[in-house]
Structure formats: structure tokens, C-alpha cells
Protein backbone atom coordinates (compact mmCIF):
# COMPACT_ATOMS: atom_id res chain seq x y z
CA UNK A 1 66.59 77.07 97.33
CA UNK A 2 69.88 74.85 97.27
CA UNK A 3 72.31 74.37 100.06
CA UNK A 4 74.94 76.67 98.27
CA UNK A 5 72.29 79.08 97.73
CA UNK A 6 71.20 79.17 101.54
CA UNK A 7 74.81 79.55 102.69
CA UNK A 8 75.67 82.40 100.18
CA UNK A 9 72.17 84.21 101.20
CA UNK A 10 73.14 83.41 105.31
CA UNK A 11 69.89 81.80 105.62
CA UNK A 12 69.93 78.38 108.33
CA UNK A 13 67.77 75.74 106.29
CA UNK A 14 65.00 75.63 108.96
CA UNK A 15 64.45 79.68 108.54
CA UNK A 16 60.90 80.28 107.30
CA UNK A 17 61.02 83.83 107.60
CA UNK A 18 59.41 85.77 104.89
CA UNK A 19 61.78 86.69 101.50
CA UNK A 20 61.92 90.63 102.84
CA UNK A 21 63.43 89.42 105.97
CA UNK A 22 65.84 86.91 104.48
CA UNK A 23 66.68 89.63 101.84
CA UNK A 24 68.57 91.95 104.46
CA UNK A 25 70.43 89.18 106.28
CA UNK A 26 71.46 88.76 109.93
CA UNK A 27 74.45 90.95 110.79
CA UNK A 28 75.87 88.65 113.26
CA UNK A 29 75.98 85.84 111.11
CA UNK A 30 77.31 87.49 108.37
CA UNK A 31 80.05 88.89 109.25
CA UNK A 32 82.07 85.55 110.19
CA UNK A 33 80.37 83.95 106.58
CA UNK A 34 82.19 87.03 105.11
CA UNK A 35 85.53 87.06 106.78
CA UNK A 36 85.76 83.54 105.53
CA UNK A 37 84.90 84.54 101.49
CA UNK A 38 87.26 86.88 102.31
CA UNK A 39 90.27 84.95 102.58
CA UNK A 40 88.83 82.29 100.58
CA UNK A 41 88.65 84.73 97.86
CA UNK A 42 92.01 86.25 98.37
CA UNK A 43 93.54 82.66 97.63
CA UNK A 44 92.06 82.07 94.77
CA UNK A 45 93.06 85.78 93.40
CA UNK A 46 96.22 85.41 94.87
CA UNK A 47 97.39 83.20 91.19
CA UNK A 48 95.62 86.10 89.08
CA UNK A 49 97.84 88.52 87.11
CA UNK A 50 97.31 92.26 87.57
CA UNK A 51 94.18 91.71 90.05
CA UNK A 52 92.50 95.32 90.49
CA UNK A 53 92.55 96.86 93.60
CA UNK A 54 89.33 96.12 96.01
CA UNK A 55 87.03 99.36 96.98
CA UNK A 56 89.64 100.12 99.61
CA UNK A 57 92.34 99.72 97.77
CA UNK A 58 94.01 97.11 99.66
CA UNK A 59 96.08 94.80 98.07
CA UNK A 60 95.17 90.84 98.03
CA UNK A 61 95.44 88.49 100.75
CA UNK A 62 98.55 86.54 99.72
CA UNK A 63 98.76 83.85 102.15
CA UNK A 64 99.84 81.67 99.92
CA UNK A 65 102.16 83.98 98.17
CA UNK A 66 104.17 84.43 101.51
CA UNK A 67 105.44 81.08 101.71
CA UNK A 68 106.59 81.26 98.64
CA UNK A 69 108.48 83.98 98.38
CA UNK A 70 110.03 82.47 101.58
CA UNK A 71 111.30 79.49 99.75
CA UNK A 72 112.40 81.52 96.88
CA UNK A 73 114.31 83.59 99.09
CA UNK A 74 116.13 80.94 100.96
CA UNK A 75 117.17 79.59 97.20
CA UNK A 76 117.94 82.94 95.71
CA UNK A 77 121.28 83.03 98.37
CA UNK A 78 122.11 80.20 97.03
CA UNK A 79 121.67 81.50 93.28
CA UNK A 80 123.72 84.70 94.59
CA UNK A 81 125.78 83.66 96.44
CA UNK A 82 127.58 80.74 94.30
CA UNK A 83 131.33 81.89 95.75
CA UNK A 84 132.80 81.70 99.03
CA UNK A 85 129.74 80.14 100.37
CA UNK A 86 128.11 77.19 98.04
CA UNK A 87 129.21 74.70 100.16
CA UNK A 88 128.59 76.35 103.82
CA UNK A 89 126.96 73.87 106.26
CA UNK A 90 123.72 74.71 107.39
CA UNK A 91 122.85 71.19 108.92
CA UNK A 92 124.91 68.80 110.79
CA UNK A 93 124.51 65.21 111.46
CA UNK A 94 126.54 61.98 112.96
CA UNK A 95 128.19 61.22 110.07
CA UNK A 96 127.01 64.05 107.66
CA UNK A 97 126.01 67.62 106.71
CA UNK A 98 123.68 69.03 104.70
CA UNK A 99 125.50 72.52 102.70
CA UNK A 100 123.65 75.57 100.79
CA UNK A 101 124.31 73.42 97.60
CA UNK A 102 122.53 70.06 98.96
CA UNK A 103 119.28 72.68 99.80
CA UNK A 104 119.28 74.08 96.61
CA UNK A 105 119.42 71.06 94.38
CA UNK A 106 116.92 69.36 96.69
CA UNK A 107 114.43 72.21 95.97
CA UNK A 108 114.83 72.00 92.48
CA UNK A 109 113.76 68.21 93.03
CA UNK A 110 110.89 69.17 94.72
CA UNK A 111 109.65 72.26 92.61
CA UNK A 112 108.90 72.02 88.99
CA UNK A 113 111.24 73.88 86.85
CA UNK A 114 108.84 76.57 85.38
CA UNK A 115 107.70 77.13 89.43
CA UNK A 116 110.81 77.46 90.94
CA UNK A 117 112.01 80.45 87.71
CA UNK A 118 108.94 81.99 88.56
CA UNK A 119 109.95 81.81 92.51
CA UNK A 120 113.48 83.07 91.87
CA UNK A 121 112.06 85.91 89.31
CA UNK A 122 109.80 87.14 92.54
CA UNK A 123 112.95 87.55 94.80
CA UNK A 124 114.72 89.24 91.44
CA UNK A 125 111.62 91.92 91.71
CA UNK A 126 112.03 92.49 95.37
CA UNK A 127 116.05 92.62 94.86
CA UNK A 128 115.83 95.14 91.96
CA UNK A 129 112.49 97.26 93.74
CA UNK A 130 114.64 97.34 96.89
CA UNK A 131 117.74 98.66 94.59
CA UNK A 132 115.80 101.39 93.10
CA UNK A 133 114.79 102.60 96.63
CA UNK A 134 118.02 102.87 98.50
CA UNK A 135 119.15 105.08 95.15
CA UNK A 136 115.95 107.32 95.09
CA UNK A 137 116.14 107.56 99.47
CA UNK A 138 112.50 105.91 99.40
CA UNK A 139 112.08 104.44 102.96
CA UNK A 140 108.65 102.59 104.31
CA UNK A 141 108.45 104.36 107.88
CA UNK A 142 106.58 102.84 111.09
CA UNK A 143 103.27 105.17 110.37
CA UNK A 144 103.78 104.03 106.68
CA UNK A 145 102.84 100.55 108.05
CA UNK A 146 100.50 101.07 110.97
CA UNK A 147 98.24 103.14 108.13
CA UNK A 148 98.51 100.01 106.43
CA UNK A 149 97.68 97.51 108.75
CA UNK A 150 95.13 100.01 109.73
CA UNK A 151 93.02 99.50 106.28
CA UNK A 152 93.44 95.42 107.17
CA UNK A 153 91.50 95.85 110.31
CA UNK A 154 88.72 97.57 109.06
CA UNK A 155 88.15 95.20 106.19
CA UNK A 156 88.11 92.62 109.10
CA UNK A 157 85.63 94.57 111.35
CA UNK A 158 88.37 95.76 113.40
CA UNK A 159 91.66 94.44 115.07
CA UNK A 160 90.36 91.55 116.53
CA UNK A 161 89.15 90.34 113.42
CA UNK A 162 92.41 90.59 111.44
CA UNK A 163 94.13 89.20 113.79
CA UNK A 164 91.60 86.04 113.61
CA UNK A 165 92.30 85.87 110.13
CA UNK A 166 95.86 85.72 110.56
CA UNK A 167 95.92 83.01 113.37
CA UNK A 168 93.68 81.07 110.86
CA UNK A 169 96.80 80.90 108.63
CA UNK A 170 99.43 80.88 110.65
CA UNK A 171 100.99 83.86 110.05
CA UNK A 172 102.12 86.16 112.92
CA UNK A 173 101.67 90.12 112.16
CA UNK A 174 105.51 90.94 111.97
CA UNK A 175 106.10 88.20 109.23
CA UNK A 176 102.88 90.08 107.58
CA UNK A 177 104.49 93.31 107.87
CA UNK A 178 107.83 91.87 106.73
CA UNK A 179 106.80 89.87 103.83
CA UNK A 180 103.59 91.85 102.83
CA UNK A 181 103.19 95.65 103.92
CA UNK A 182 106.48 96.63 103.57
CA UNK A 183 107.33 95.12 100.19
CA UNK A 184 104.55 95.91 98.92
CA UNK A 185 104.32 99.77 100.20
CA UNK A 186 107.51 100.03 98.73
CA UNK A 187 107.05 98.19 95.48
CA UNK A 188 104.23 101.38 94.82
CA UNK A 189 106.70 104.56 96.12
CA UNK A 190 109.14 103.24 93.54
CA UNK A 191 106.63 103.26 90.71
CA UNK A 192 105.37 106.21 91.63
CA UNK A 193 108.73 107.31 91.93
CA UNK A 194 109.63 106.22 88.34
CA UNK A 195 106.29 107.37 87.09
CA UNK A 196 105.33 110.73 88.14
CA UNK A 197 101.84 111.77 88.33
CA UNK A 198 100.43 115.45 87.86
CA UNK A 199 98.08 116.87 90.77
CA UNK A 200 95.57 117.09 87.69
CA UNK A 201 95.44 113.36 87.63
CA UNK A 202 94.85 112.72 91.54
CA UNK A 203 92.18 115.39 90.82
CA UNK A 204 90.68 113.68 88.04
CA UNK A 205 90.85 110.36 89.15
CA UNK A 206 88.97 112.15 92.13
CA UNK A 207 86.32 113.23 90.40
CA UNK A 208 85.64 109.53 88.60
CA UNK A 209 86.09 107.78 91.94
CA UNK A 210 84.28 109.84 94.64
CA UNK A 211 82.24 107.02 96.24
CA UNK A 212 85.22 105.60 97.50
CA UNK A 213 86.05 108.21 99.34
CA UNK A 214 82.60 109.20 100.90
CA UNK A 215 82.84 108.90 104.52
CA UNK A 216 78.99 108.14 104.72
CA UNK A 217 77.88 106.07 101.69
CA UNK A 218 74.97 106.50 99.66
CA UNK A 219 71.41 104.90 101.29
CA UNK A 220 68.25 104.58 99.82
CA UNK A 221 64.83 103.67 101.15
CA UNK A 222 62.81 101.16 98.68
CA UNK A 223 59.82 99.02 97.94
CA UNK A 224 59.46 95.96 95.91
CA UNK A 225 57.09 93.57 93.79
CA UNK A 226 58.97 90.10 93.69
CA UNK A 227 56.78 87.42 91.36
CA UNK A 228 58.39 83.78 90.07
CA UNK A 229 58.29 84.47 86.29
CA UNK A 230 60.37 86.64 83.65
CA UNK A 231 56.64 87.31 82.02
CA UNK A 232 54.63 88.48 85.12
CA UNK A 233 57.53 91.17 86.18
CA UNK A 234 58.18 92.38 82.48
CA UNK A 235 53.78 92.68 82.18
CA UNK A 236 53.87 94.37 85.81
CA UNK A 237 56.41 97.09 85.16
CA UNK A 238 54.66 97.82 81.68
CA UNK A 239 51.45 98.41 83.86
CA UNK A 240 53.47 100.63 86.33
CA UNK A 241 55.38 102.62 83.44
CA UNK A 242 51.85 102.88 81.72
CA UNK A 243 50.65 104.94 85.69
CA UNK A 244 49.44 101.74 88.05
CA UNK A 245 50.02 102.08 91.46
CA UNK A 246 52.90 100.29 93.17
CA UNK A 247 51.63 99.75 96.32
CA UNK A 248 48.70 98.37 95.14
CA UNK A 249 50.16 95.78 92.46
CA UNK A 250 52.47 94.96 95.30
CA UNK A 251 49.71 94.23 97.67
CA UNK A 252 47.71 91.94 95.06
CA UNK A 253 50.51 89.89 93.65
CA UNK A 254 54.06 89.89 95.00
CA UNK A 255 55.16 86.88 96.64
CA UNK A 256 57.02 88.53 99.31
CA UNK A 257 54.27 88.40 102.26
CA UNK A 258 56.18 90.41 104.48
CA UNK A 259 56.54 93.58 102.20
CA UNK A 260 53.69 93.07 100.53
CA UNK A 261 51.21 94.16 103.17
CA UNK A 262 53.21 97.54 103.56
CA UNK A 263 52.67 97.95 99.40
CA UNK A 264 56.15 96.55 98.81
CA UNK A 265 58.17 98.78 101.46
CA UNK A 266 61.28 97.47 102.90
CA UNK A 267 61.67 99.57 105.91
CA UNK A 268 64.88 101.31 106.72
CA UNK A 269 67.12 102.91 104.86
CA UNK A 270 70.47 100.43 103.96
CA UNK A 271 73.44 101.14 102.20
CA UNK A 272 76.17 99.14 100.29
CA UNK A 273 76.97 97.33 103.78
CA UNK A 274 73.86 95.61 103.70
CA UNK A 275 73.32 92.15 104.07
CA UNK A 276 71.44 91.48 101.05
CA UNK A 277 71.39 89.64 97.75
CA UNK A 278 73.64 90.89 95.24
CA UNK A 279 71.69 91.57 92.61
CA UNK A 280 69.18 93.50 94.73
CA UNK A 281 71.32 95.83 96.38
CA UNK A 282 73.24 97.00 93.61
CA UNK A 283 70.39 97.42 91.56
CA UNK A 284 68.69 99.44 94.25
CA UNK A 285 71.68 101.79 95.27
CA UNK A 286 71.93 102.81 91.31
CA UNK A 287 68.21 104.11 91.77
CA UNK A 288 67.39 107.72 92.13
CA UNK A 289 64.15 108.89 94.06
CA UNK A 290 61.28 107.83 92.61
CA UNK A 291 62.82 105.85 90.07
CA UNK A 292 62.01 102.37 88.89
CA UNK A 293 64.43 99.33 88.15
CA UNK A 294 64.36 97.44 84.91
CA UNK A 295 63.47 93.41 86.34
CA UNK A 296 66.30 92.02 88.51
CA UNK A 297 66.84 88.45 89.01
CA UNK A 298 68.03 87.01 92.06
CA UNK A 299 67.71 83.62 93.50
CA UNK A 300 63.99 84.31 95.28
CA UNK A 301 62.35 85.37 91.83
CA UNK A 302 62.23 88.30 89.34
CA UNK A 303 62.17 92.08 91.31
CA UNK A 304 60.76 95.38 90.44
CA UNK A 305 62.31 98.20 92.74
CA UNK A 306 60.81 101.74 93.17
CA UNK A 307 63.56 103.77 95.33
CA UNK A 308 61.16 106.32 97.51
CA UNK A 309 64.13 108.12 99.51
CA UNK A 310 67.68 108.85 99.07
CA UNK A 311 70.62 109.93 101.75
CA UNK A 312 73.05 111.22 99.38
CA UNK A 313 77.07 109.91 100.00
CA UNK A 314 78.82 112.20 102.03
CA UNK A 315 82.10 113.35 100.25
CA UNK A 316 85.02 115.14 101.87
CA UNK A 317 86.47 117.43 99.64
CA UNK A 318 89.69 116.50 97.43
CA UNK A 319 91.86 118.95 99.56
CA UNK A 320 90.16 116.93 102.83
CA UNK A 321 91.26 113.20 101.29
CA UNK A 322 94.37 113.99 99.07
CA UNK A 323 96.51 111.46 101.05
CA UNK A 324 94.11 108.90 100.40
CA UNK A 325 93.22 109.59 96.98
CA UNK A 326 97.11 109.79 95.96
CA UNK A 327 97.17 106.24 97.62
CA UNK A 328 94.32 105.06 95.68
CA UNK A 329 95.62 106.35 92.57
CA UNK A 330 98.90 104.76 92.65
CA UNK A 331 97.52 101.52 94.09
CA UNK A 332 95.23 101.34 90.91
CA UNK A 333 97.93 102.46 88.52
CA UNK A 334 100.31 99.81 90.03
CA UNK A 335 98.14 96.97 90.05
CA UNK A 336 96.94 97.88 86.59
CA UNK A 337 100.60 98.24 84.93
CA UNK A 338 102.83 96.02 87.42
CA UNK A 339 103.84 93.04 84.69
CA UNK A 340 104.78 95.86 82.10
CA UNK A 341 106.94 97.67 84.23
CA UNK A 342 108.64 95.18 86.04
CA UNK A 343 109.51 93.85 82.71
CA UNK A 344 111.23 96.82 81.76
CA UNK A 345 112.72 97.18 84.66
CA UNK A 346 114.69 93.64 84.60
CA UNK A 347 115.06 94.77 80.76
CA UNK A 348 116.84 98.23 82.05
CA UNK A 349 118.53 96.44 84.30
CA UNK A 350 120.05 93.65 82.23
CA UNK A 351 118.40 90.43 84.43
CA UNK A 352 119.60 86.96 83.26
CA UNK A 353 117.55 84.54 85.24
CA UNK A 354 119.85 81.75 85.15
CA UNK A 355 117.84 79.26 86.53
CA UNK A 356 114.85 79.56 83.39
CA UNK A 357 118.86 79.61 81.04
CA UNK A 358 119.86 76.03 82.70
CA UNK A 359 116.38 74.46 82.93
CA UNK A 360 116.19 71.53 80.13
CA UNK A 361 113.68 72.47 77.51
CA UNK A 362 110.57 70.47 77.04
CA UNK A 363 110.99 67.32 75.06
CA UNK A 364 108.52 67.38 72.01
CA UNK A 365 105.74 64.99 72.06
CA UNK A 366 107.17 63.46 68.30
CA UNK A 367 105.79 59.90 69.46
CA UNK A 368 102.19 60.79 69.78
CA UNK A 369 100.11 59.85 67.19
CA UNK A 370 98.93 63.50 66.52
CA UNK A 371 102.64 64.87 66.38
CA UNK A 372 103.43 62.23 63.38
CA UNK A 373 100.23 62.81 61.42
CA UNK A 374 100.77 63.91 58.06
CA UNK A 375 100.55 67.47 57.46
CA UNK A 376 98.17 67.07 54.45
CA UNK A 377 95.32 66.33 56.40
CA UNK A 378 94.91 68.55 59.36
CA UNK A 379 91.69 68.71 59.53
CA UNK A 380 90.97 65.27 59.63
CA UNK A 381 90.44 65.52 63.58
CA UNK A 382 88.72 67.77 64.81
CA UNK A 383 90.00 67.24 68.48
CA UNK A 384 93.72 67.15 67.25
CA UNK A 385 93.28 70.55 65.31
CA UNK A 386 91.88 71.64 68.39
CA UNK A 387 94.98 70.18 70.98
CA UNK A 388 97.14 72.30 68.45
């Protein structure tokens, strides 16, 4: 197994425990491995358009994103604010000053032009979202936020461990709930505002989504054969479809010593929350009782899994999570139609970004070799037909 392997599986590289131990992992160990995928994760989503909502329906980690809307902020004044103020000190100096104008045009030294539109279109977003609320009386209240911050901390394993994550980055919780929680609770009473929903669609969207909601998720008790080849697993679940014995064909050939000798069994039940392989726990939690997998892959060899018990998901009622479901609802439709509505949004609201008007366009590449080709032969190079 490679390094990368034995730090995604949890597994220290002197651990010679058997393959059904190291397939439900150490708690303890990883829960800080997790924490740090977490927000590892989060920064590399943070870039991606329209990024669907996690099980929780918690938005992104935006570290990144908060210092930039920070920066954009500080230079949207000075887009707004062009009158009466341009040329305000906001640094002094033996000899000098340093005025809104100076900070803006070194900023727009500093950030490339495309960047710094996209920076001031942000701020335009929160300007216009924040508009839209004072008309419609939307307000985020305290409870609106705790509630919030309240899904944060048990993502992290409780308060403790959010607040880890925050130190980490050096954010403190009231610039979270400032630049984070707030805008972004608001940003999704507006659309829902804008966009009304029927109680037939929190119902529905119920009813498609229940596992979310289960206050006890579903856990299954299973066995396993786990051999090293593609062709031994496809023969040995022909033999089992065909009446063979599990535990027995367990007992003769998986690799997995430590099940084996129990004909495959993997002890307790677990649930999604388990600290197991991918591939093996989702492949086992679709199973019903008594119910076979197809082969599954993973990075110890090729798996057959026979579920032998179930604990069904325990499910409020809708009536018992309507708040939540309404949440997770609009927190789904939001992320999944943000870019189109803002869009028209700026469009309804006639939104010049001035900045994108008065950046320079790009200067064609006419001296490169492949601009000046002849157009008679364009498929003389491959590789330029391709650039095009």
C-alpha cells in the first residue's frame, strides 16, 4: 500500500493489523485526519461555481473567500464613493499621505484586472442582496446565527473543534459571522423571498431526501470475502449466486485473516460514520438483509459483501423536521441556481460594473506564428488547431 494510500485509510506504516481491523479505522485518529480534509477540501471548492450543498447542508468553508471579499470591499468605497471623498487621507506620513485614490490604484497594480471585476462584482451581490432585504423587511436575527454556527460545530465534532479550525486560519468567530453566516443566511431568505416555494415542494423534496433528516442513520451488520484478483471475486460470487455457502468460501479463501475465521463477519453493526474505506461502506449501507454486493474494489483487493442485519434510519416525521427541511430545500435550490439569478438580478437592476467597462482589452496575439498562419491550411497543425 502507498504512503498516500496509508494516510487516506488512517493506517501508521508499522500497523500489521489484519485488513478487517484496518477496514473500520481508529476513531481517535480519524477525526483530526478528517477535520483537516475538511478544510482542505473546502479550499479547493471554495473556486467551484454552484458547489452543491454537503449532507448537512452547510455551505463551504470559504476561508479564502473572506479575505477577499475584504479587499473588494475596502475598494468598492472607493468605486462608490468617487465624490466628496476620493481624495480623503487614510494614511499620514512626514512628508506625505496616502488618500482613498492612492489605495485604489495601488490595488489595481497588485490584482489582475479580470480578479479585481470579479472582487468588485462580489461586493455588487452583497450591495444589491442587502437592498432587496431592507425592501422585503428580511432581517438575519441572533438565533438565525447561533442555529448556524450550531451546524459548524457539529461538522467539527463539537465547539471545540470549530473553533480549532478557525484559529488554524486565523479567523476569529465574529468576522465568521460577519463575513460568512450572515451574508450568506441572508443571500438564501432573499431568494426564497423572490422565489416562493409551495408546502408541496418541501414535502416532496422530503420524501426524496429522508436520510438526511434521520436522526439515527441506517446500520447494517455484514460479512465479507476479500481475494487480490477481478477473476477470483467475479468466479466466487457466481458460486455463491449458484447456492455455496458464504461462510465457508470465506473461511477457505479470503485474504482477510481476521474475518475470515468468523466466515467473513465483521462484528458490530456501523453506520455511514464509520471509519472505513469508501468504497466498502457505501457499498455495504446500499445492501438490504441478506443481500449480496456485486465485486467492490478498494485499495486492499476485490470484496464480496453479504449484509446479515439491518437497523433501519430513524426518520422524524415531515411535520417533526419542517424547519430543517425548508432550510435544506432552499440551501439546495440556492446553491443550484445562484449564478442565474444573481445575473438577473444585476440585469433587473441595471448594474454597470465600471471597473470590467475601463479595464484595457486583451491585446491579440497577431505576432505569433499561429495567429499569422494562412487560413487555407488549418489543419496543417494539429497542436495549433487544437490552441484555437
Amino acid at each position: 500500500m502507498s504512503d498516500m494510500e496509508k494516510e487516506q485509510a488512517n493506517v501508521p506504516e508499522n500497523d500489521n493489523r489484519d485488513t478487517a481491523e484496518t477496514l473500520r479505522l481508529n476513531d481517535s485518529e480519524g477525526s483530526e485526519a478528517t477535520e483537516q480534509e475538511e478544510i482542505k477540501l473546502a479550499q479547493e471548492e471554495e473556486g467551484a461555481a454552484g458547489a452543491s450543498a454537503p449532507k448537512a447542508a452547510m455551505p463551504a468553508w470559504p476561508w479564502i473567500g473572506l479575505s477577499v471579499i475584504a479587499v473588494a470591499a475596502l475598494a468598492f468605497v472607493l468605486i462608490a464613493n468617487p465624490l466628496g471623498g476620493s481624495d480623503k487621507k487614510i494614511a499620514k506620513f512626514d512628508g506625505g499621505s496616502v488618500s482613498k485614490v492612492d489605495f485604489y490604484e495601488e490595488i489595481k497594480t497588485q490584482v489582475p484586472a479580470e480578479q479585481f471585476a470579479t472582487m468588485v462584482d462580489a461586493v455588487i451581490e452583497k450591495k444589491l442582496i442587502s437592498k432587496m432585504a431592507d425592501k422585503a423587511g428580511i432581517e438575519v436575527t441572533d438565533a438565525d446565527v447561533n442555529k448556524e454556527i450550531a451546524k459548524y460545530e457539529t461538522n467539527f465534532g463539537g465547539a471545540e473543534g470549530f473553533q480549532k479550525a478557525l484559529d488554524q486560519n486565523g479567523i476569529d468567530l465574529a468576522t465568521f459571522k460577519e463575513q460568512q453566516i450572515i451574508p450568506q443566511v441572508l443571500k438564501q431568505r432573499v431568494y426564497a423571498n423572490a422565489n416562493p416555494a409551495t408546502e408541496d415542494d418541501f414535502k416532496a423534496y422530503y420524501e426524496a431526501n429522508k436520510d438526511k433528516f434521520a436522526t439515527t442513520p441506517k446500520q447494517v451488520k455484514a460479512s465479507h470475502i476479500l481475494v487480490a484478483t477481478q477473476e477470483e471475486a467475479d468466479a466466487i460470487l457466481k458460486d455463491l449466486k449458484a447456492g455455496k455457502d458464504f461462510a465457508t468460501i470465506a473461511k477457505a479463501k479470503s485474504i482477510d485473516t481476521g474475518s475470515a475465521v468468523n466466515g467473513g463477519d465483521l462484528g458490530d453493526f456501523f453506520g455511514p460514520d464509520a471509519q472505513m474505506v469508501p468504497e466498502f461502506l457505501q457499498a455495504a449501507l446500499a445492501l438490504d438483509k441478506g443481500q449480496l454486493s456485486d465485486v467492490v474494489q478498494s485499495q486492499y483487493g476485490f470484496h464480496i459483501i453479504k449484509v446479515t442485519d439491518v437497523k433501519p434510519a430513524v426518520v422524524p416525521s415531515y411535520d417533526e423536521k419542517k424547519a430543517d427541511v425548508q432550510d435544506a430545500y432552499w440551501a439546495e435550490q440556492l446553491g443550484t441556481n445562484e449564478a442565474s439569478w444573481l445575473d438577473k438580478l444585476k440585469a433587473d437592476n441595471h448594474v454597470k460594473n465600471l471597473v470590467k467597462e475601463d479595464a484595457p482589452a486583451e491585446t491579440p496575439a497577431a505576432s505569433s506564428p499561429a495567429a499569422s498562419a494562412p487560413a487555407s491550411s488549418p489543419a496543417a497543425s494539429p497542436s495549433a488547431s487544437a490552441a484555437q
